[in-house]
PDB file of N, CA and C in Angstrom:
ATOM      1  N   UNK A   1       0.856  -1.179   0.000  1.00  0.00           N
ATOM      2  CA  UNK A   1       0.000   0.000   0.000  1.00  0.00           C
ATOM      3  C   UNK A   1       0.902   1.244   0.000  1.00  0.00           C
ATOM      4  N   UNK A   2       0.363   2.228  -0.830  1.00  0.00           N
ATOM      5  CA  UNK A   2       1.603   3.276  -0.919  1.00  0.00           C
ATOM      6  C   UNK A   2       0.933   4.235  -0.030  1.00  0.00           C
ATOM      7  N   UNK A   3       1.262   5.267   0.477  1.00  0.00           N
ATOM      8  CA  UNK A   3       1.013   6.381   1.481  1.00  0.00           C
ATOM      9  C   UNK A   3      -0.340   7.385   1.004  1.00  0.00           C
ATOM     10  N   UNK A   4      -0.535   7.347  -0.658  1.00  0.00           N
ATOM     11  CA  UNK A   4      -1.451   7.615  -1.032  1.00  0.00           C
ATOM     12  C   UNK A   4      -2.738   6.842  -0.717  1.00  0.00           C
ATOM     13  N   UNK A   5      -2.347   5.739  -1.165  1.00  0.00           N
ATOM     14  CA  UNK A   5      -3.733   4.755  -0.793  1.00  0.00           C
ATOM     15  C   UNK A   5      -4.090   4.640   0.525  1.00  0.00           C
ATOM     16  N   UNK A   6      -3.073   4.779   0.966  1.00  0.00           N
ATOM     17  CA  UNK A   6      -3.059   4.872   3.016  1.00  0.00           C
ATOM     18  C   UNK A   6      -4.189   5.846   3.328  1.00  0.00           C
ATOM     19  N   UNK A   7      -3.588   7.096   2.903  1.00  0.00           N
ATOM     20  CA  UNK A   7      -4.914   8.366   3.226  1.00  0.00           C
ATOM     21  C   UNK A   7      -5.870   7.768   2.774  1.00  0.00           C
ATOM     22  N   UNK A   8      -6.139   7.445   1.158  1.00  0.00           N
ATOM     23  CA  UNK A   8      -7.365   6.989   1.050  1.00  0.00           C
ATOM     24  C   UNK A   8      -7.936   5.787   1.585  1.00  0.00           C
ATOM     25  N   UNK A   9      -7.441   4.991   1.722  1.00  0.00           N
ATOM     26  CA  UNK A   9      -8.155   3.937   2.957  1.00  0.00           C
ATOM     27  C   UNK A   9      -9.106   4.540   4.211  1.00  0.00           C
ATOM     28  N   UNK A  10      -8.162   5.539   4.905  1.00  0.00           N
ATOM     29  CA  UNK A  10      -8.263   5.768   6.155  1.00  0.00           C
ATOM     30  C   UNK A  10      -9.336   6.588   5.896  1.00  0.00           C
ATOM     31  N   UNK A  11      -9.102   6.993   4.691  1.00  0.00           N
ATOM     32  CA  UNK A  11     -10.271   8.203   4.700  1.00  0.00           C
ATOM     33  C   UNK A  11     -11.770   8.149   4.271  1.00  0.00           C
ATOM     34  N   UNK A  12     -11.938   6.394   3.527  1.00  0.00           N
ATOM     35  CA  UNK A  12     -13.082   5.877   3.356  1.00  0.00           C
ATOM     36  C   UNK A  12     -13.110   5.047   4.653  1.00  0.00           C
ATOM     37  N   UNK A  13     -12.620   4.704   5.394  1.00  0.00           N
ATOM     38  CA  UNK A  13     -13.043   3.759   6.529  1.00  0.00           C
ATOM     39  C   UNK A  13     -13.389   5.031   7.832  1.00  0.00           C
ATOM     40  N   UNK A  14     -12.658   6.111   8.026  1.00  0.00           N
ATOM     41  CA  UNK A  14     -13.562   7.165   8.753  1.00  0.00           C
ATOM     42  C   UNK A  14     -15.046   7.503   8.065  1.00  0.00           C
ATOM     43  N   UNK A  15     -15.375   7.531   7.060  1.00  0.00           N
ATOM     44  CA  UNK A  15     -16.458   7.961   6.444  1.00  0.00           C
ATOM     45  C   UNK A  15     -17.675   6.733   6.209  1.00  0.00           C
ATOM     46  N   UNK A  16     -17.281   6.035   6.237  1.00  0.00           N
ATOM     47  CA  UNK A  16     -17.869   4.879   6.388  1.00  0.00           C
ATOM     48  C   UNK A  16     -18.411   3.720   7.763  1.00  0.00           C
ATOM     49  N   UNK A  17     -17.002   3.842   8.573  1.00  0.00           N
ATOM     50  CA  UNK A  17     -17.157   3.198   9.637  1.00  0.00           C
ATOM     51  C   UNK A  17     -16.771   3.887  10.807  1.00  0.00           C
ATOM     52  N   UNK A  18     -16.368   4.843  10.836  1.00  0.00           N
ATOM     53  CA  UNK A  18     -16.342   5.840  11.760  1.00  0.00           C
ATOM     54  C   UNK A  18     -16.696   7.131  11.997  1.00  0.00           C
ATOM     55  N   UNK A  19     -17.719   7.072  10.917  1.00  0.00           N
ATOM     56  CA  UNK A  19     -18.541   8.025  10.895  1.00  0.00           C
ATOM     57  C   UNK A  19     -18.174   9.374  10.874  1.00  0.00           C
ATOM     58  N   UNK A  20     -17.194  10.299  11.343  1.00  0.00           N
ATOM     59  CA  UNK A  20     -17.002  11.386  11.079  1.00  0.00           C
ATOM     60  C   UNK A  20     -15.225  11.427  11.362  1.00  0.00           C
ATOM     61  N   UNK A  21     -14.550  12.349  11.234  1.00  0.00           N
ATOM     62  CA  UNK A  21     -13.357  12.143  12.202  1.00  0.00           C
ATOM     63  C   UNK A  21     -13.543  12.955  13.004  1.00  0.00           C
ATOM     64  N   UNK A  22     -12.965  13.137  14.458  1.00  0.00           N
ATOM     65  CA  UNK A  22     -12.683  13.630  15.177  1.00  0.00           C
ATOM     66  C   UNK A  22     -11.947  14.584  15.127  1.00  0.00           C
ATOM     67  N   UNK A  23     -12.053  16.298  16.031  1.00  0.00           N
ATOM     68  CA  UNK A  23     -11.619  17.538  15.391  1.00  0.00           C
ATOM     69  C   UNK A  23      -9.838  17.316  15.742  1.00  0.00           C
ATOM     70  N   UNK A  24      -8.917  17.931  14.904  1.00  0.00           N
ATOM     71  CA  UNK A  24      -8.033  18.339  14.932  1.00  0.00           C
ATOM     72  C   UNK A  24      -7.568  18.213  16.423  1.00  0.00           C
ATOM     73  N   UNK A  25      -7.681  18.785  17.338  1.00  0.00           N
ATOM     74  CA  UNK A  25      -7.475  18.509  18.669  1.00  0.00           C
ATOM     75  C   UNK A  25      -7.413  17.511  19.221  1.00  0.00           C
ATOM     76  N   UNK A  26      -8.556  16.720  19.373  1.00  0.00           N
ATOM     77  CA  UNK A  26      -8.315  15.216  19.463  1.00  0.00           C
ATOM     78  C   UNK A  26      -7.824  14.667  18.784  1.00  0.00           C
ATOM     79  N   UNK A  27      -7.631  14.719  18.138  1.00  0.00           N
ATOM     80  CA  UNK A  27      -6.451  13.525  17.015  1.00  0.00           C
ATOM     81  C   UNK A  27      -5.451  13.672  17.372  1.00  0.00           C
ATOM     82  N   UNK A  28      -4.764  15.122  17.974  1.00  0.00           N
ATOM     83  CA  UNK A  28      -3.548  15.226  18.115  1.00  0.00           C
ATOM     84  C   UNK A  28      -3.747  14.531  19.898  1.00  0.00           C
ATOM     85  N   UNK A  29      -4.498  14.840  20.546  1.00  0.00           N
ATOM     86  CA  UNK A  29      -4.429  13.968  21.183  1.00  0.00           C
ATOM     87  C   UNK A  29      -3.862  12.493  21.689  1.00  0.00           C
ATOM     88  N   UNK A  30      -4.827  12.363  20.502  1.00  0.00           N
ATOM     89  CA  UNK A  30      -4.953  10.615  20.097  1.00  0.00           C
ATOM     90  C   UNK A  30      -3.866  10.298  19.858  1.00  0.00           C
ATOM     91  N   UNK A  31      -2.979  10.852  18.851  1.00  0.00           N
ATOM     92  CA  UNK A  31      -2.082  10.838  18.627  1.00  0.00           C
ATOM     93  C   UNK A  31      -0.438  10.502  19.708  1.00  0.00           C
ATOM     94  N   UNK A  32      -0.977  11.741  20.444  1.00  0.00           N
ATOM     95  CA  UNK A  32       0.332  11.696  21.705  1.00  0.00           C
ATOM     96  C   UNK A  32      -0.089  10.293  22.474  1.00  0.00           C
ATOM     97  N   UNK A  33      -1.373  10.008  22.821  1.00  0.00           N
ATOM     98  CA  UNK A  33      -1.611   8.859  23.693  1.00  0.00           C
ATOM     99  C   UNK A  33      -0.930   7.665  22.606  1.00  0.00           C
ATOM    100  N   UNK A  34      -1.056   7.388  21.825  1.00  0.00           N
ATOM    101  CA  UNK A  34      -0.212   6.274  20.836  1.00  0.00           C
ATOM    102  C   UNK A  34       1.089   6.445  21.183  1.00  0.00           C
ATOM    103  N   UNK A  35       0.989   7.398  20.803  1.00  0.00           N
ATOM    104  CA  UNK A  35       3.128   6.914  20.981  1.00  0.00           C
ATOM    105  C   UNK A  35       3.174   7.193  22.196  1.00  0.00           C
ATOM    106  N   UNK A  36       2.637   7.315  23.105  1.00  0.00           N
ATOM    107  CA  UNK A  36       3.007   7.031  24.227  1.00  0.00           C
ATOM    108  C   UNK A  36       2.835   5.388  24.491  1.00  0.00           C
ATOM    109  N   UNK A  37       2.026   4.950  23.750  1.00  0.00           N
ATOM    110  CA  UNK A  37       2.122   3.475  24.421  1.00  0.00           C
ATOM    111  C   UNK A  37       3.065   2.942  23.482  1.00  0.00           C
ATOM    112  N   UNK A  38       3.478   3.567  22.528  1.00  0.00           N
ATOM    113  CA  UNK A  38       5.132   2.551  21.422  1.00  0.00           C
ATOM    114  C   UNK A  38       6.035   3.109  22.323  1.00  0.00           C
ATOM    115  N   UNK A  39       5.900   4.569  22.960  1.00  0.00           N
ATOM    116  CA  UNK A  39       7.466   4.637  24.183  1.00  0.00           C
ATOM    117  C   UNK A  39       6.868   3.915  25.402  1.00  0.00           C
ATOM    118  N   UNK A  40       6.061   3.443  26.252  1.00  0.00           N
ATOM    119  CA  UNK A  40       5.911   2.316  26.856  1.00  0.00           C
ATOM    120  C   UNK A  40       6.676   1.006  26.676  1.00  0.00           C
ATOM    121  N   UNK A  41       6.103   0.410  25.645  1.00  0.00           N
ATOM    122  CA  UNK A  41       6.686  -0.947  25.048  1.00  0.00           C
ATOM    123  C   UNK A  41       8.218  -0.990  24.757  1.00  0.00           C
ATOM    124  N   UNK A  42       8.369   0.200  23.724  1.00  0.00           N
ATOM    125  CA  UNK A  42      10.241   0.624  23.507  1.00  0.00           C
ATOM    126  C   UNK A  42      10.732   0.300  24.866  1.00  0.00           C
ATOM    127  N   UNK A  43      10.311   1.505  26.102  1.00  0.00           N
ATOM    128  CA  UNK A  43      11.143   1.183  27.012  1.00  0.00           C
ATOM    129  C   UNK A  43      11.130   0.060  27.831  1.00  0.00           C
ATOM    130  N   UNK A  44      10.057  -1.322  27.813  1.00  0.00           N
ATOM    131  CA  UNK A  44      10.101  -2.303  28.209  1.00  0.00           C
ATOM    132  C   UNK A  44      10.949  -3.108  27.603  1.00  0.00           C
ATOM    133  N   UNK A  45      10.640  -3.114  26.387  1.00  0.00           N
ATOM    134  CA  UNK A  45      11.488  -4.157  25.474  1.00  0.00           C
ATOM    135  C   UNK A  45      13.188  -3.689  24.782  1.00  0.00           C
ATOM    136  N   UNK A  46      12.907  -2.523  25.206  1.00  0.00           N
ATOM    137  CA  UNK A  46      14.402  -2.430  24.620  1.00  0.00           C
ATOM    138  C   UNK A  46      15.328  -1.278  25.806  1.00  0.00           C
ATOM    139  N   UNK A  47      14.570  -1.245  26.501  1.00  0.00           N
ATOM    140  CA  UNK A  47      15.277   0.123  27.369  1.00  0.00           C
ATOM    141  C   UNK A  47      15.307  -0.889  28.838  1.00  0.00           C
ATOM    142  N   UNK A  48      15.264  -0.347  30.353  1.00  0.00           N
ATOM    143  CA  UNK A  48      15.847  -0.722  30.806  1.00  0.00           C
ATOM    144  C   UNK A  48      14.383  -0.848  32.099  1.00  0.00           C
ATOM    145  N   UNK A  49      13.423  -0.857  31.967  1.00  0.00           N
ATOM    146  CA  UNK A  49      12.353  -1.075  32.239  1.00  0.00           C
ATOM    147  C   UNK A  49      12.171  -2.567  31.877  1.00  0.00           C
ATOM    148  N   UNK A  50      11.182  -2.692  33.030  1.00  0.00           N
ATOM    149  CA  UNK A  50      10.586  -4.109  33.179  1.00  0.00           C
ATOM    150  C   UNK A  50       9.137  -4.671  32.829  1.00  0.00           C
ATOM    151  N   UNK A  51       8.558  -5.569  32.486  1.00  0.00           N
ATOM    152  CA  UNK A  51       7.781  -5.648  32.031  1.00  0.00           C
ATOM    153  C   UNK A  51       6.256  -5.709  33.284  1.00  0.00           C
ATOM    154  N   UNK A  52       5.171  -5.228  32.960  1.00  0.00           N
ATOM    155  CA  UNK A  52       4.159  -5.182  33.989  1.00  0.00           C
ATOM    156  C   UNK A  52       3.439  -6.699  33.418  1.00  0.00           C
ATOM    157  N   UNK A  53       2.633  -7.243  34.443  1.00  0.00           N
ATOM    158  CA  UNK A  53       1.289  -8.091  34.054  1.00  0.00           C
ATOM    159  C   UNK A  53       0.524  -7.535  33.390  1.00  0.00           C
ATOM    160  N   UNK A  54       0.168  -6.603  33.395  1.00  0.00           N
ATOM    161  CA  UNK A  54      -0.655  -5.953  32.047  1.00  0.00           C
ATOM    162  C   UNK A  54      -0.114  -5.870  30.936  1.00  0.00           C
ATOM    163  N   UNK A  55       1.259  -5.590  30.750  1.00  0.00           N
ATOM    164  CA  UNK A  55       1.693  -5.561  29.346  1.00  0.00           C
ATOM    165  C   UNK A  55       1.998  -6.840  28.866  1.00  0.00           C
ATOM    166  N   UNK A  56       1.331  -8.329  29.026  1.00  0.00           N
ATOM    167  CA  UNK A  56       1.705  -9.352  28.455  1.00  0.00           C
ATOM    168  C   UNK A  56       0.784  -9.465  27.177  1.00  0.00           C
ATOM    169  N   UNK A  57       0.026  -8.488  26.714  1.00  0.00           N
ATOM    170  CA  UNK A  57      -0.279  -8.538  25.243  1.00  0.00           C
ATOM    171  C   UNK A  57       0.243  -7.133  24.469  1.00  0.00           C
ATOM    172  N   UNK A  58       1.175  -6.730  24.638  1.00  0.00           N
ATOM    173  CA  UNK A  58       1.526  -5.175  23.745  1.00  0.00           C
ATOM    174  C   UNK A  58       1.911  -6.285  22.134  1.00  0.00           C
ATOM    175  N   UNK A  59       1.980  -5.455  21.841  1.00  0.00           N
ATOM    176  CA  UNK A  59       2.210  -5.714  20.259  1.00  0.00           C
ATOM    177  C   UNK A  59       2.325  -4.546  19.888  1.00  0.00           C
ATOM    178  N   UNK A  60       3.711  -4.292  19.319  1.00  0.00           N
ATOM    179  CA  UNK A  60       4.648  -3.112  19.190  1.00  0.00           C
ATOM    180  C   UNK A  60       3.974  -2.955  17.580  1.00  0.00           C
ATOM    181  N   UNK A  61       4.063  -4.220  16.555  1.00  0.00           N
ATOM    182  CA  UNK A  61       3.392  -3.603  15.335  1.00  0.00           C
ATOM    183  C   UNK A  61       2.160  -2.667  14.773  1.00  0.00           C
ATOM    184  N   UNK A  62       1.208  -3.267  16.022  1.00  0.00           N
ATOM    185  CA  UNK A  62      -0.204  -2.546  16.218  1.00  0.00           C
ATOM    186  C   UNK A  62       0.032  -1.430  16.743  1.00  0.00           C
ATOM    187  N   UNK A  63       0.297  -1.304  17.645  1.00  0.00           N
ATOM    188  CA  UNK A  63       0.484  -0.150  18.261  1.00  0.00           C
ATOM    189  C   UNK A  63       1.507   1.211  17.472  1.00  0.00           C
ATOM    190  N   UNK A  64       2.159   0.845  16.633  1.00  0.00           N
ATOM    191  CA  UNK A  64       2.950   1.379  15.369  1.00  0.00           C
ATOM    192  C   UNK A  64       1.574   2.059  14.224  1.00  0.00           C
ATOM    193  N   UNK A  65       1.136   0.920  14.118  1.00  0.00           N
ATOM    194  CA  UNK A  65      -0.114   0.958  13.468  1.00  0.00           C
ATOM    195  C   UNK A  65      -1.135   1.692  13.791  1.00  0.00           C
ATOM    196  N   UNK A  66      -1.114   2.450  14.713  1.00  0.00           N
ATOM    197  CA  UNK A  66      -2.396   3.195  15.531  1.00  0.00           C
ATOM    198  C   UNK A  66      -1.993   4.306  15.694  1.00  0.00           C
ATOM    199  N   UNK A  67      -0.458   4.823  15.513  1.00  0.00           N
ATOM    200  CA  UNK A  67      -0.134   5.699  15.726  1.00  0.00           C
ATOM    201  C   UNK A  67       0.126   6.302  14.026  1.00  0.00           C
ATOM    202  N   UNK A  68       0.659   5.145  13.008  1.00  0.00           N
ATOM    203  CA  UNK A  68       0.351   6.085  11.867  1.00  0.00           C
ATOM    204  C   UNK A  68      -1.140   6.672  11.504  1.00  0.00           C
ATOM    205  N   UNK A  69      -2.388   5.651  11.665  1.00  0.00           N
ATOM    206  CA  UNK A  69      -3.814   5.788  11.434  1.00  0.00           C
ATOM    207  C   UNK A  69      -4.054   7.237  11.816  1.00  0.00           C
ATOM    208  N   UNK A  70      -3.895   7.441  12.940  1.00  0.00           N
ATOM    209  CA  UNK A  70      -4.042   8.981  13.891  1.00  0.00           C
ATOM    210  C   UNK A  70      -3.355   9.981  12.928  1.00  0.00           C
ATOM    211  N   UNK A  71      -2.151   9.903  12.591  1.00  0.00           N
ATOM    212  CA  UNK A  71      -1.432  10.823  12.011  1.00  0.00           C
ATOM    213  C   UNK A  71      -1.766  11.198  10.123  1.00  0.00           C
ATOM    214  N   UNK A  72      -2.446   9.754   9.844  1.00  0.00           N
ATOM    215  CA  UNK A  72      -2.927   9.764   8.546  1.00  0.00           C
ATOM    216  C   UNK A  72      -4.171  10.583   8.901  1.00  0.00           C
ATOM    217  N   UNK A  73      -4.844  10.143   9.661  1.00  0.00           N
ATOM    218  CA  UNK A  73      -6.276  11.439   9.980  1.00  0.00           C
ATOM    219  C   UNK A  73      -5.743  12.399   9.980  1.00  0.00           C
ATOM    220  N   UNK A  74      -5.098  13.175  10.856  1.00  0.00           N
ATOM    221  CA  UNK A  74      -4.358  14.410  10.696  1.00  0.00           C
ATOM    222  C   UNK A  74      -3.854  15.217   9.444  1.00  0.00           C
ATOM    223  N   UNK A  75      -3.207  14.165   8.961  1.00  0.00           N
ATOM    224  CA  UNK A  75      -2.769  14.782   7.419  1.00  0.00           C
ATOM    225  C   UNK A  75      -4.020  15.187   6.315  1.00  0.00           C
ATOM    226  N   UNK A  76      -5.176  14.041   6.176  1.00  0.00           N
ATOM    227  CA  UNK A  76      -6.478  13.865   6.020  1.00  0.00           C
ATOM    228  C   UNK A  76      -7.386  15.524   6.438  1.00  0.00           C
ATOM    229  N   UNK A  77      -7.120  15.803   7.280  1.00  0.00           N
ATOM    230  CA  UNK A  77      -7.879  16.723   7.978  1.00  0.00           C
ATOM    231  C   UNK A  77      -7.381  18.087   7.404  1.00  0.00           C
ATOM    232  N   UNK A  78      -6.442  18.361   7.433  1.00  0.00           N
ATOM    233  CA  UNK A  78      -5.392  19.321   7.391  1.00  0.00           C
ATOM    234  C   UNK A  78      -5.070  19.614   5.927  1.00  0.00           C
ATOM    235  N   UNK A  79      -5.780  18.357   5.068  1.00  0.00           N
ATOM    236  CA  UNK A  79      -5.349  19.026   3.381  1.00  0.00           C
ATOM    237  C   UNK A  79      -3.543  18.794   3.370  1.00  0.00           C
ATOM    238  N   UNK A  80      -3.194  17.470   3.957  1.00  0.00           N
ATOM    239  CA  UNK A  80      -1.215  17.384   3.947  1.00  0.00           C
ATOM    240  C   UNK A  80      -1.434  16.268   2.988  1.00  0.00           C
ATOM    241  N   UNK A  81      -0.728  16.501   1.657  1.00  0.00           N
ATOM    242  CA  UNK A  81      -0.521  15.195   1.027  1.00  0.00           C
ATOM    243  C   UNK A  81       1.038  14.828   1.351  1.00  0.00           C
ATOM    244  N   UNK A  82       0.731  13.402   2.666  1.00  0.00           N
ATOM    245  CA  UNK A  82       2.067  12.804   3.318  1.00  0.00           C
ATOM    246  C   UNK A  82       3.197  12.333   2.006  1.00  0.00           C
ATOM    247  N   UNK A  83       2.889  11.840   0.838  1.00  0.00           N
ATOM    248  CA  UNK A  83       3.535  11.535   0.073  1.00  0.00           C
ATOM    249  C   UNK A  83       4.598  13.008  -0.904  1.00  0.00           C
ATOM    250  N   UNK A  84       3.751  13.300  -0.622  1.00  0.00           N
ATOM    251  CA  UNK A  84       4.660  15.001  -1.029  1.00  0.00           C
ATOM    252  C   UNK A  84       5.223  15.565  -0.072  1.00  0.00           C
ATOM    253  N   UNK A  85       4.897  15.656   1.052  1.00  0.00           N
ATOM    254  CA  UNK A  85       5.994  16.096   2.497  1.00  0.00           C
ATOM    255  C   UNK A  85       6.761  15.340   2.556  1.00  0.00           C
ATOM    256  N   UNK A  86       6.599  14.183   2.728  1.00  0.00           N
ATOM    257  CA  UNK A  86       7.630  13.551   3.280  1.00  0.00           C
ATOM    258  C   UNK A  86       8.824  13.149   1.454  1.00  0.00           C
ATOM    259  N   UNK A  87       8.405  13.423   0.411  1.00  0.00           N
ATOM    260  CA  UNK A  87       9.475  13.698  -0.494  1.00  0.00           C
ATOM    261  C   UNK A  87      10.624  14.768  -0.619  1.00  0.00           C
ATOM    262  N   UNK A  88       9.770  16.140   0.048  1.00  0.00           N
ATOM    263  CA  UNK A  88      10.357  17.244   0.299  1.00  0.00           C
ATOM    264  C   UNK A  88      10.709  17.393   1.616  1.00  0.00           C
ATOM    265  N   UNK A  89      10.316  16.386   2.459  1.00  0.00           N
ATOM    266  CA  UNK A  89      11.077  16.165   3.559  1.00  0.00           C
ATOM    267  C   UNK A  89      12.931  15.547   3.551  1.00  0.00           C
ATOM    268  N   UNK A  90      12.584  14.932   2.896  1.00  0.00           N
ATOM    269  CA  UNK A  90      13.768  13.490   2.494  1.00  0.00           C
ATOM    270  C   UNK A  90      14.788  14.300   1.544  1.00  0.00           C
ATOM    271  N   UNK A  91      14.077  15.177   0.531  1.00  0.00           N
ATOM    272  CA  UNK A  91      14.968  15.643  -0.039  1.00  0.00           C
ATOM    273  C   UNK A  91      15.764  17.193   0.649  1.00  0.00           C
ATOM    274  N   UNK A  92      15.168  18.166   1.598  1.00  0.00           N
ATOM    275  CA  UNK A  92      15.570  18.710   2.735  1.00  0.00           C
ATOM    276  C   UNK A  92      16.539  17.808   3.769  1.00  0.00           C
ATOM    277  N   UNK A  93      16.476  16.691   4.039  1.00  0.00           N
ATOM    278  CA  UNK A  93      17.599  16.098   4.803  1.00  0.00           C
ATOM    279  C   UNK A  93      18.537  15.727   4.308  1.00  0.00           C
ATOM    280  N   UNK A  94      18.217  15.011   2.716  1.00  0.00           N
ATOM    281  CA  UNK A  94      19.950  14.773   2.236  1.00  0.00           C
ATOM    282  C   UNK A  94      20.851  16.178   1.605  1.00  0.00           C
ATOM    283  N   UNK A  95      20.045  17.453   1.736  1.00  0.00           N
ATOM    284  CA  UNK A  95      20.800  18.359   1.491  1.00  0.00           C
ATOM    285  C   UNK A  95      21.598  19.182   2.728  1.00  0.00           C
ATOM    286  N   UNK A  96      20.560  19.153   3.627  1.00  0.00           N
ATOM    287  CA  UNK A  96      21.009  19.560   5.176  1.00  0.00           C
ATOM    288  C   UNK A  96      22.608  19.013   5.619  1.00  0.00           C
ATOM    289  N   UNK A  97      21.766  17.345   5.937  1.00  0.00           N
ATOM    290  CA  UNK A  97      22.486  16.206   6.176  1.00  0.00           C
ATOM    291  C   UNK A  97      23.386  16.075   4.857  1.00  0.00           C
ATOM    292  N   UNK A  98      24.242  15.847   4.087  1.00  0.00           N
ATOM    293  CA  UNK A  98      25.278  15.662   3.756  1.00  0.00           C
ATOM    294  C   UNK A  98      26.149  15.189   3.960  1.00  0.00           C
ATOM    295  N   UNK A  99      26.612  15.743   4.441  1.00  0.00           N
ATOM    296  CA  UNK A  99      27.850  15.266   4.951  1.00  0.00           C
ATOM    297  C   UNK A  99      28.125  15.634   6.924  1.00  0.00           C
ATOM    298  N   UNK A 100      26.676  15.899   7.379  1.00  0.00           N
ATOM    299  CA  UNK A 100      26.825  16.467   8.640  1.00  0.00           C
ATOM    300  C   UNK A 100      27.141  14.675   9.680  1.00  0.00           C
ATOM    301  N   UNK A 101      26.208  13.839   9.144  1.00  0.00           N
ATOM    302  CA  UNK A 101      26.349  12.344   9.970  1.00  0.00           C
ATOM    303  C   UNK A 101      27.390  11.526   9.738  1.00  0.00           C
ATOM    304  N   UNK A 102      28.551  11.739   8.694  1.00  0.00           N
ATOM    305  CA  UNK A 102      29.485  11.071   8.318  1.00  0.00           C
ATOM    306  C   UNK A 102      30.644  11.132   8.539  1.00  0.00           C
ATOM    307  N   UNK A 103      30.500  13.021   9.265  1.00  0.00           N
ATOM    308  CA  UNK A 103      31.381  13.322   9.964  1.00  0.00           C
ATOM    309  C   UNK A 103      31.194  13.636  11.473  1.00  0.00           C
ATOM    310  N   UNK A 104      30.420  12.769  12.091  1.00  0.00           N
ATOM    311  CA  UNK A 104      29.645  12.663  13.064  1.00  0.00           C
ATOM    312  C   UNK A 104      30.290  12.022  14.161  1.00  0.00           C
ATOM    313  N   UNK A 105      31.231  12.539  14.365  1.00  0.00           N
ATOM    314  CA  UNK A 105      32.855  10.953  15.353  1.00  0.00           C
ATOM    315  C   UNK A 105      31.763  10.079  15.945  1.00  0.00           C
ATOM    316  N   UNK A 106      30.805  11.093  16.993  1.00  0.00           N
ATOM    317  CA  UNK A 106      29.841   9.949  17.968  1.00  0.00           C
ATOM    318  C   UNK A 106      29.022   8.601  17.138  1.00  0.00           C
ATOM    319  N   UNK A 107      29.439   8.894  15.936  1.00  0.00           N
ATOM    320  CA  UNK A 107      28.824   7.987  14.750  1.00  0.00           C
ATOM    321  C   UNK A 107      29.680   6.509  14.367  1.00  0.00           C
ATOM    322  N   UNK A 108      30.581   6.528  14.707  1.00  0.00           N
ATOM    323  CA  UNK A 108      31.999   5.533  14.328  1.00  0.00           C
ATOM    324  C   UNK A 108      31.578   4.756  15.649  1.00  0.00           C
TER     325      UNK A 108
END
């Protein structure tokens, strides 16, 4: 699925099965509460945190997954075509970035 079809997915399954989206505010909301539960899991599974009895079903993919959905609403909402930002994103970093990470010592 390319990032185009992504919006449009998301954007017939709000209209369809979720009936409206939710304003700008809440999404960003929604949003922060997601990645807060992928930095939850991160820091269980890879940081130095321990795991709770409640977290014996996280699933880091889903939860990845819930946090792009939110952000695809957002873009959705906002009139952002993600496939064009994030081209002119990418192409803004390899001009920035250059040669800034390669000469990066903390990088070696």
């Amino acid at each position: 699925m390319t990032i185009k079809e992504a919006q449009q997915s998301v954007d017939e399954w709000i209209k369809t099965t979720g009936v409206r989206y939710f304003n700008e505010l809440t999404n960003t909301a929604i949003l922060m509460e997601e990645v807060g539960e992928v930095a939850r899991i991160m820091a269980r599974k890879y940081g130095e945190q321990s795991f709770k009895k409640s977290d014996e079903s996280i699933n880091l993919p889903d939860e990845m997954a819930d946090v792009l959905f939110v952000l695809i609403c957002l873009a959705n909402q906002t009139g952002i075509d993600l496939t064009e930002a994030l081209e002119k994103n990418m192409a803004k970093k390899s001009i920035r970035d250059a040669d800034r990470h390669r000469n990066n010592e903390k990088l070696r």
